[in-house]
C-alpha atoms as a PDB file:
ATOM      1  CA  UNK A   1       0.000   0.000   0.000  1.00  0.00           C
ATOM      2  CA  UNK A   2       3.115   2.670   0.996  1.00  0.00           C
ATOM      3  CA  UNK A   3       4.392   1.786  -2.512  1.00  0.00           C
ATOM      4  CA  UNK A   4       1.676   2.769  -4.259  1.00  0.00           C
ATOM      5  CA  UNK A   5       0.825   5.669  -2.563  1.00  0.00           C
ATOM      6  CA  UNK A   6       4.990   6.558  -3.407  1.00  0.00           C
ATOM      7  CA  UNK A   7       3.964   5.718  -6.775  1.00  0.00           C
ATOM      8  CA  UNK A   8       0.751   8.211  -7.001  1.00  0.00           C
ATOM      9  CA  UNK A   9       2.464  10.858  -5.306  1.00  0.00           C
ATOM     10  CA  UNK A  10       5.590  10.629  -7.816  1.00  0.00           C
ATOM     11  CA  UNK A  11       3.053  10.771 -10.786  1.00  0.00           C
ATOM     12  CA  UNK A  12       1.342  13.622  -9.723  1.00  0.00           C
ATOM     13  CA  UNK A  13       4.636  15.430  -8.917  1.00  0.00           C
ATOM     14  CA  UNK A  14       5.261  14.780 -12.970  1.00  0.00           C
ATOM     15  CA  UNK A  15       1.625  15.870 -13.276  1.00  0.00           C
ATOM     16  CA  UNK A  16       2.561  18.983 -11.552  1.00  0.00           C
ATOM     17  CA  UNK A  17       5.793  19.609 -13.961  1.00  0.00           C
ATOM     18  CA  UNK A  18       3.687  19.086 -17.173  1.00  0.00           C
ATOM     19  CA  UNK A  19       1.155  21.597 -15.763  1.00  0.00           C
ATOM     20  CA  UNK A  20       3.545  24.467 -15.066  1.00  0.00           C
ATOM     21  CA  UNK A  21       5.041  24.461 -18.589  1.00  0.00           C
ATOM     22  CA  UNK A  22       1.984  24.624 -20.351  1.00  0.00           C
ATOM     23  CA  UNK A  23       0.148  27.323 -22.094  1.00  0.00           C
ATOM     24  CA  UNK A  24      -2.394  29.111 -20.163  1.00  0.00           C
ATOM     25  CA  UNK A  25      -5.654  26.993 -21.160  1.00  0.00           C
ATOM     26  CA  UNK A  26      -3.349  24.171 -19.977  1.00  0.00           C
ATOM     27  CA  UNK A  27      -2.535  25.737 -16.821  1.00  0.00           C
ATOM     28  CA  UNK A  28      -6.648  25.477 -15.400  1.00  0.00           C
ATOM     29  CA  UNK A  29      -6.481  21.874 -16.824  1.00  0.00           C
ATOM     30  CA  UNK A  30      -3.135  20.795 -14.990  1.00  0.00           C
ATOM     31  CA  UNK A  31      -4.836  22.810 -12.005  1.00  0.00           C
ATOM     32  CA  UNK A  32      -8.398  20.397 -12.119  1.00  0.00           C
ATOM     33  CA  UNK A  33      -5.726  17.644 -12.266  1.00  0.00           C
ATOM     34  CA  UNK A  34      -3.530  18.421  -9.222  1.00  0.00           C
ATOM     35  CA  UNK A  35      -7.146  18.907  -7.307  1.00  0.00           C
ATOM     36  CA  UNK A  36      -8.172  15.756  -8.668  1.00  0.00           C
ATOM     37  CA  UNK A  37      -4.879  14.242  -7.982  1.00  0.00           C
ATOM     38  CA  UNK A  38      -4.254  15.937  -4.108  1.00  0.00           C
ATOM     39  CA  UNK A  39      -8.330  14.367  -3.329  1.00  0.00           C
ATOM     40  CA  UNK A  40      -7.179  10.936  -5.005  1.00  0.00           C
ATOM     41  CA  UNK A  41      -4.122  11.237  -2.303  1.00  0.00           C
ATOM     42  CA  UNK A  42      -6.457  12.046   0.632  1.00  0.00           C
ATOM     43  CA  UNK A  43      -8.566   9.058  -0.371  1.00  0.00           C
ATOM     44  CA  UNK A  44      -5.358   6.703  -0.815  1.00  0.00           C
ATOM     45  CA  UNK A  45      -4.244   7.549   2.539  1.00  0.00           C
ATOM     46  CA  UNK A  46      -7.479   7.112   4.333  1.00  0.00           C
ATOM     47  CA  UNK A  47      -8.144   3.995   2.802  1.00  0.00           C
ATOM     48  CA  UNK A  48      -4.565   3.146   3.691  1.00  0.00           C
ATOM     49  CA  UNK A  49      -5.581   4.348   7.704  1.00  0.00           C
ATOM     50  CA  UNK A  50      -8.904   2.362   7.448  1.00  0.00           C
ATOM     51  CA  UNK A  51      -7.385  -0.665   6.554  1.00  0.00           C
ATOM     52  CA  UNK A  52      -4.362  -0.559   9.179  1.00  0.00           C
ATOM     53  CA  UNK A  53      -6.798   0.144  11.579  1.00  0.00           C
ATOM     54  CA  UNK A  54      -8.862  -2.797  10.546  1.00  0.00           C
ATOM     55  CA  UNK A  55      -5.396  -4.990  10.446  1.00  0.00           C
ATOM     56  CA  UNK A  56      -5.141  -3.634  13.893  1.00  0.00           C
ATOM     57  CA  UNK A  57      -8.465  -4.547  14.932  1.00  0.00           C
ATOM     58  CA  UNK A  58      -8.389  -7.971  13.662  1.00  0.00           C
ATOM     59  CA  UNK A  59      -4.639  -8.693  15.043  1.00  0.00           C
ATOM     60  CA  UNK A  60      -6.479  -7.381  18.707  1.00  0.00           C
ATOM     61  CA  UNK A  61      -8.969  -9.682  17.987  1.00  0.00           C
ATOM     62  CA  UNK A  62      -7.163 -12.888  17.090  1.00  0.00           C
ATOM     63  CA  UNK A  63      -4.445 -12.197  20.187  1.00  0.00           C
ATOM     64  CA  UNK A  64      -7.692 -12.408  22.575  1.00  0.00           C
ATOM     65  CA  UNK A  65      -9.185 -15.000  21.255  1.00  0.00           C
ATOM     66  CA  UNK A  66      -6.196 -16.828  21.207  1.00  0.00           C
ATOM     67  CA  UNK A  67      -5.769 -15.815  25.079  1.00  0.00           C
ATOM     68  CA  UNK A  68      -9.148 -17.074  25.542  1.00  0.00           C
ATOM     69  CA  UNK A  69      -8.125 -20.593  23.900  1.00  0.00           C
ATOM     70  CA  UNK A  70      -5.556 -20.367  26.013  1.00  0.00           C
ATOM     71  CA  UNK A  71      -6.794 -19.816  29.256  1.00  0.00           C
ATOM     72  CA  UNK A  72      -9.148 -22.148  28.498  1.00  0.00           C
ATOM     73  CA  UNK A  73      -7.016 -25.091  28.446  1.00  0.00           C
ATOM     74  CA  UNK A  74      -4.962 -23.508  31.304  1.00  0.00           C
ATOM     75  CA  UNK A  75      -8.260 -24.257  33.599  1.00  0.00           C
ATOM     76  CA  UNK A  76      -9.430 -27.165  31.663  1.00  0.00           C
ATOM     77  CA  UNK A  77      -9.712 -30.158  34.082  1.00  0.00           C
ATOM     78  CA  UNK A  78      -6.976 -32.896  33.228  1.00  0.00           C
ATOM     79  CA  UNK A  79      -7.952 -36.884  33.964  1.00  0.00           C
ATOM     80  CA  UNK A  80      -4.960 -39.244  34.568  1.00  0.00           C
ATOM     81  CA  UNK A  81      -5.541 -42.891  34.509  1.00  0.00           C
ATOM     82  CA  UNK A  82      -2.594 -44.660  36.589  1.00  0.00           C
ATOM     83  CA  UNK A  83      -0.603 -41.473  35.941  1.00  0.00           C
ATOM     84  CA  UNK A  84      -1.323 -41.355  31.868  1.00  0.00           C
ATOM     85  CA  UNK A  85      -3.081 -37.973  30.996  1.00  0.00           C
ATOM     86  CA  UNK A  86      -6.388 -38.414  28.986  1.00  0.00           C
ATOM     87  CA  UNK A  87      -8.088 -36.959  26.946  1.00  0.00           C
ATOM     88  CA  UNK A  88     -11.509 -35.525  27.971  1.00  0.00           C
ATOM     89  CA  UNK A  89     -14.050 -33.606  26.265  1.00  0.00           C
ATOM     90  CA  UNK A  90     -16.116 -32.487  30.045  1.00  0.00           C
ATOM     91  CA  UNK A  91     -19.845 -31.797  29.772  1.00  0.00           C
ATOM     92  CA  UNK A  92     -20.607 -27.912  30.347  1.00  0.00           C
ATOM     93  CA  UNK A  93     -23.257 -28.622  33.340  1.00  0.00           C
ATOM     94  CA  UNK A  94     -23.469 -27.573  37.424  1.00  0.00           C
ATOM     95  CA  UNK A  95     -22.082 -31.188  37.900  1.00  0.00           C
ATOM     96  CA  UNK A  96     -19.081 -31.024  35.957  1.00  0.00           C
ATOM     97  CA  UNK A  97     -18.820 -27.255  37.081  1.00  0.00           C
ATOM     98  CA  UNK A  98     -18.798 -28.622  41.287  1.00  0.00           C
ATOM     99  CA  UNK A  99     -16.140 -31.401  39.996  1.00  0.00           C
ATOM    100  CA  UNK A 100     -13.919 -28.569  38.412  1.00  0.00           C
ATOM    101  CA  UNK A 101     -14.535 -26.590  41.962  1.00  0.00           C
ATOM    102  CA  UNK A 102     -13.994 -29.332  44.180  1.00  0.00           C
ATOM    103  CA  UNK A 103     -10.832 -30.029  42.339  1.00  0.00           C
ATOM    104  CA  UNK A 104      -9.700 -26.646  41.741  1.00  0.00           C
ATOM    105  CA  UNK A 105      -7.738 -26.052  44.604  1.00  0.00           C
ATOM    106  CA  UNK A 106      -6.150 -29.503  45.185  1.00  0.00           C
ATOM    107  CA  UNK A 107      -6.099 -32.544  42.581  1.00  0.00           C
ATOM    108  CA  UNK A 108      -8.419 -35.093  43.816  1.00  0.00           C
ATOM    109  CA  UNK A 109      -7.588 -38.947  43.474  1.00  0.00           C
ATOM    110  CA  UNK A 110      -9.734 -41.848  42.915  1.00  0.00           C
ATOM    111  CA  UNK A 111      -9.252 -45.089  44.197  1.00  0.00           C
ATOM    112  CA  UNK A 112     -11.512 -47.439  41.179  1.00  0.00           C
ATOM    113  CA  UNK A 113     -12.805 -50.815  41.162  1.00  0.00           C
ATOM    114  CA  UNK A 114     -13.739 -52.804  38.458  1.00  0.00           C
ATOM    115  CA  UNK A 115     -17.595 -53.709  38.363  1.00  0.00           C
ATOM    116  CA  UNK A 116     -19.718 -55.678  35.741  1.00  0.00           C
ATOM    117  CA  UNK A 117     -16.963 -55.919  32.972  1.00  0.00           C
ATOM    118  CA  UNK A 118     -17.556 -53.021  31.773  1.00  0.00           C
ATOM    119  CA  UNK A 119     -16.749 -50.077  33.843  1.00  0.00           C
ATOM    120  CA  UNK A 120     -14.667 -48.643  36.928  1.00  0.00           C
ATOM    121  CA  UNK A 121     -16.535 -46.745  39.794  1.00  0.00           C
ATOM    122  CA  UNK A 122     -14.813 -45.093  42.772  1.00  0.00           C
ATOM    123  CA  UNK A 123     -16.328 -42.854  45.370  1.00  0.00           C
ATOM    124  CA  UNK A 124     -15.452 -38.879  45.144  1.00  0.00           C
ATOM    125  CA  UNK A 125     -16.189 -38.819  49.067  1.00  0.00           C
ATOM    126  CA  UNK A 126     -18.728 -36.297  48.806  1.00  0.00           C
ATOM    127  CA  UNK A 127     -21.649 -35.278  47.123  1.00  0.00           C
ATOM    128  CA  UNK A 128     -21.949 -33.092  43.363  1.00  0.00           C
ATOM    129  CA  UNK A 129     -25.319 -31.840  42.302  1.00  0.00           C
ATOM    130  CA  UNK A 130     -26.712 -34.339  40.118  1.00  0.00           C
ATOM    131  CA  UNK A 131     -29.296 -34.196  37.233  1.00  0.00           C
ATOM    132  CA  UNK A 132     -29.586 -37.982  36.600  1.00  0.00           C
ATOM    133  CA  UNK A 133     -31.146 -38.823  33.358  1.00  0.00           C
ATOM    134  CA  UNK A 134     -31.881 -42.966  32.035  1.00  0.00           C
ATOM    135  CA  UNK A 135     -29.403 -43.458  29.066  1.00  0.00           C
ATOM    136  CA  UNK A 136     -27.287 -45.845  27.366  1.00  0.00           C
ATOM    137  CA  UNK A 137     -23.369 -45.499  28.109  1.00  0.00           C
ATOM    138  CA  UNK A 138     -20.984 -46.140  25.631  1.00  0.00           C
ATOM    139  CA  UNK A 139     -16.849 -46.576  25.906  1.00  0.00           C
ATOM    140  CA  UNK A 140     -15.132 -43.382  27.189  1.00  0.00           C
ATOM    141  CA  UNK A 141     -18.288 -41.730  28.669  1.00  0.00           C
ATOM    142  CA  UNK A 142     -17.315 -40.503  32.078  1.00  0.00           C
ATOM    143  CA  UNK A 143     -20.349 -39.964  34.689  1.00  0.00           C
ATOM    144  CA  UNK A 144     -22.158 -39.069  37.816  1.00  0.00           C
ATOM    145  CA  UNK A 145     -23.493 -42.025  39.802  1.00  0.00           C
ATOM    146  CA  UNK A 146     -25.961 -41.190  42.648  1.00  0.00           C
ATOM    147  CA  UNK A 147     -24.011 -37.799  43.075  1.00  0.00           C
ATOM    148  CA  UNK A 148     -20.905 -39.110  44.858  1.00  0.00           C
ATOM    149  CA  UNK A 149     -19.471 -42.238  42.477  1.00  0.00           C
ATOM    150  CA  UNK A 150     -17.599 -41.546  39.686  1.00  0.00           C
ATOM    151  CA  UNK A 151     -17.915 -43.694  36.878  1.00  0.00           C
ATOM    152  CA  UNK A 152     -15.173 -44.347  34.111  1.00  0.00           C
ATOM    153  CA  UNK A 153     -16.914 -47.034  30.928  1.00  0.00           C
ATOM    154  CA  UNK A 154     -14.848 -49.270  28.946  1.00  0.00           C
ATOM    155  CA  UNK A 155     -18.165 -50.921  27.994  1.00  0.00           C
ATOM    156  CA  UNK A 156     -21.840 -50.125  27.760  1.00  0.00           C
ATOM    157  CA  UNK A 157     -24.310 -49.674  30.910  1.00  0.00           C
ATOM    158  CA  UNK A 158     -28.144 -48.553  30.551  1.00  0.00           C
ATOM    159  CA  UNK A 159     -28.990 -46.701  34.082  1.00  0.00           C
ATOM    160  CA  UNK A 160     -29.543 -43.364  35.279  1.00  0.00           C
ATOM    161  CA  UNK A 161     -26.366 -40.987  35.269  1.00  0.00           C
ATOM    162  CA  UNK A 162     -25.416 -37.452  35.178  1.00  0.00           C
ATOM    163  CA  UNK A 163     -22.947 -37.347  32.193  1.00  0.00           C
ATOM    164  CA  UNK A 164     -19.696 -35.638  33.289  1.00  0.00           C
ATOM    165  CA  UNK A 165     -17.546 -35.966  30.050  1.00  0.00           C
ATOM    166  CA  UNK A 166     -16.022 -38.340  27.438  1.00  0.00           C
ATOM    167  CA  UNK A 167     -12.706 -39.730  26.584  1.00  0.00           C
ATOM    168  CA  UNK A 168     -11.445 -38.384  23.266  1.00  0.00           C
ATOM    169  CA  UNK A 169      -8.764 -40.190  20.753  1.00  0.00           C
ATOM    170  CA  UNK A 170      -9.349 -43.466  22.168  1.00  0.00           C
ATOM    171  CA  UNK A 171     -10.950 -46.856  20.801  1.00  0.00           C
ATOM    172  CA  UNK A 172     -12.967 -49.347  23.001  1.00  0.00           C
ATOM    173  CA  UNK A 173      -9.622 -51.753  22.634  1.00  0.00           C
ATOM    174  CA  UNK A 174      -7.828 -49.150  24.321  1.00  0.00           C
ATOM    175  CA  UNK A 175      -9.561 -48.600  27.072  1.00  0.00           C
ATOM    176  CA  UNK A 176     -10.583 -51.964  27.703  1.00  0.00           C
ATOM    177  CA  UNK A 177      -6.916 -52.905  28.287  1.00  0.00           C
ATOM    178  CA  UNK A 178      -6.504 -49.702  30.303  1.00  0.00           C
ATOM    179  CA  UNK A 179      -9.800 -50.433  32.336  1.00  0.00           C
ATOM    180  CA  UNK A 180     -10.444 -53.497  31.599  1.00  0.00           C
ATOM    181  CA  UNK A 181      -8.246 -55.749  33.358  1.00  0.00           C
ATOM    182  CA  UNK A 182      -7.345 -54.230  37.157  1.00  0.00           C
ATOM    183  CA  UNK A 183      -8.414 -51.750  39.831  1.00  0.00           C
ATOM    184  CA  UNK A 184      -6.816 -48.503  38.574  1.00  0.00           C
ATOM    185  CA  UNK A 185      -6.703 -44.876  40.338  1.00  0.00           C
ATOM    186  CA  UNK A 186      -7.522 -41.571  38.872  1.00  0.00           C
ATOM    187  CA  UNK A 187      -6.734 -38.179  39.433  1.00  0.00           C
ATOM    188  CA  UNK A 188      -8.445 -35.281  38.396  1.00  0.00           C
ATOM    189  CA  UNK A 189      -6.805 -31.851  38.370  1.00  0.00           C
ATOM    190  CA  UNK A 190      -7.033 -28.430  36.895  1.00  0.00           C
END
C-alpha cells in the first residue's frame, strides 16, 4: 500500500511539472488535475488508515481469542488414569462445574474398582449436584453415579447418570486394556 501511494504521489509530482510548462488553457487543466490528484491522495491515505486500523483490529482480535483458547485449556480439568493424561471432552453442566470446583484447589484422586466388565466406579467422598437422566453409556463416557461415584466405561451400561464428560482419541480396545483388566486410580486436576 506505501508503494503505491509513493507511486501516485511521484506521478502527480510529474503531473505537476507538465502543468507548469503549459500554455495558459493548460494551466486550469493541470490545475483540475492536481485537485483531482491531491483528493485521489487524501482518499489513498485514508483507505490506507482504514485498513491498518482494521489490520489492527483484527490482530487485537485474534491475540484475545487466542488468550481465551488459552486460558481455556490452562483451567481445563486434566484426567490421569494410573498417571497417563487423557483426553476428555467435560460436559458444560453444574455437575461437571462442582467437579472442576472441588478439584480446583487440590487434585483429587480416585481409588476405582472394576464392576460388571464393563466399567470402573470409585467414590469422590462427597456429594456433586446431580441431574440424573436414564441413558445408554458407551466406551469413554465418564459420569455421575448417585451424586458421589464416579464412573469411568470401557463398555456399555443402561442406568440413570449425570454425564460428566467423554474420553477423546481413544478406541474401546484401548480402554478396555486400560480399564479393563485391574483396579486402577484416577486423578483429576485443573
Amino acid at each position: 500500500m506505501v508503494k503505491r501511494l509513493v507511486s501516485i504521489i511521484c506521478c502527480l509530482s510529474m503531473v505537476d511539472m507538465l502543468g507548469a510548462c503549459s500554455k495558459s488553457t493548460k494551466e486550469s487543466s493541470s490545475s483540475e488535475k492536481t485537485t483531482s490528484s491531491t483528493a485521489v491522495i487524501e482518499t489513498t491515505a485514508e483507505e490506507t488508515t482504514t485498513q491498518a486500523s482494521d489490520t489492527t483490529a483484527t490482530s487485537s482480535e485474534d491475540e484475545v481469542k487466542e488468550r481465551i483458547e488459552s486460558m481455556k485449556e490452562e483451567s481445563n480439568m486434566v484426567l490421569k488414569i494410573n498417571d497417563q493424561t487423557i483426553k476428555v471432552e467435560w460436559e458444560e453442566n453444574e455437575s461437571a462445574a462442582a467437579l472442576k470446583d472441588l478439584c480446583s484447589s487440590a487434585p483429587i484422586t480416585i481409588e476405582m474398582s472394576k464392576y460388571g466388565g464393563f466399567e470402573q466406579v470409585g467414590s469422590l467422598g462427597t456429594s456433586l449436584p446431580r441431574n440424573d437422566e436414564q441413558m445408554t453409556t458407551s466406551p469413554g463416557d465418564i459420569v455421575l453415579y448417585s451424586g458421589n461415584q464416579i464412573v469411568v466405561f470401557y463398555g456399555s451400561n443402561s442406568w440413570s447418570y449425570t454425564r460428566l464428560g467423554k474420553i477423546q482419541g481413544m478406541s474401546e480396545a484401548k480402554l478396555t486394556d486400560l480399564l479393563g483388566s485391574a483396579d486402577v486410580t484416577i486423578s483429576i486436576s485443573i
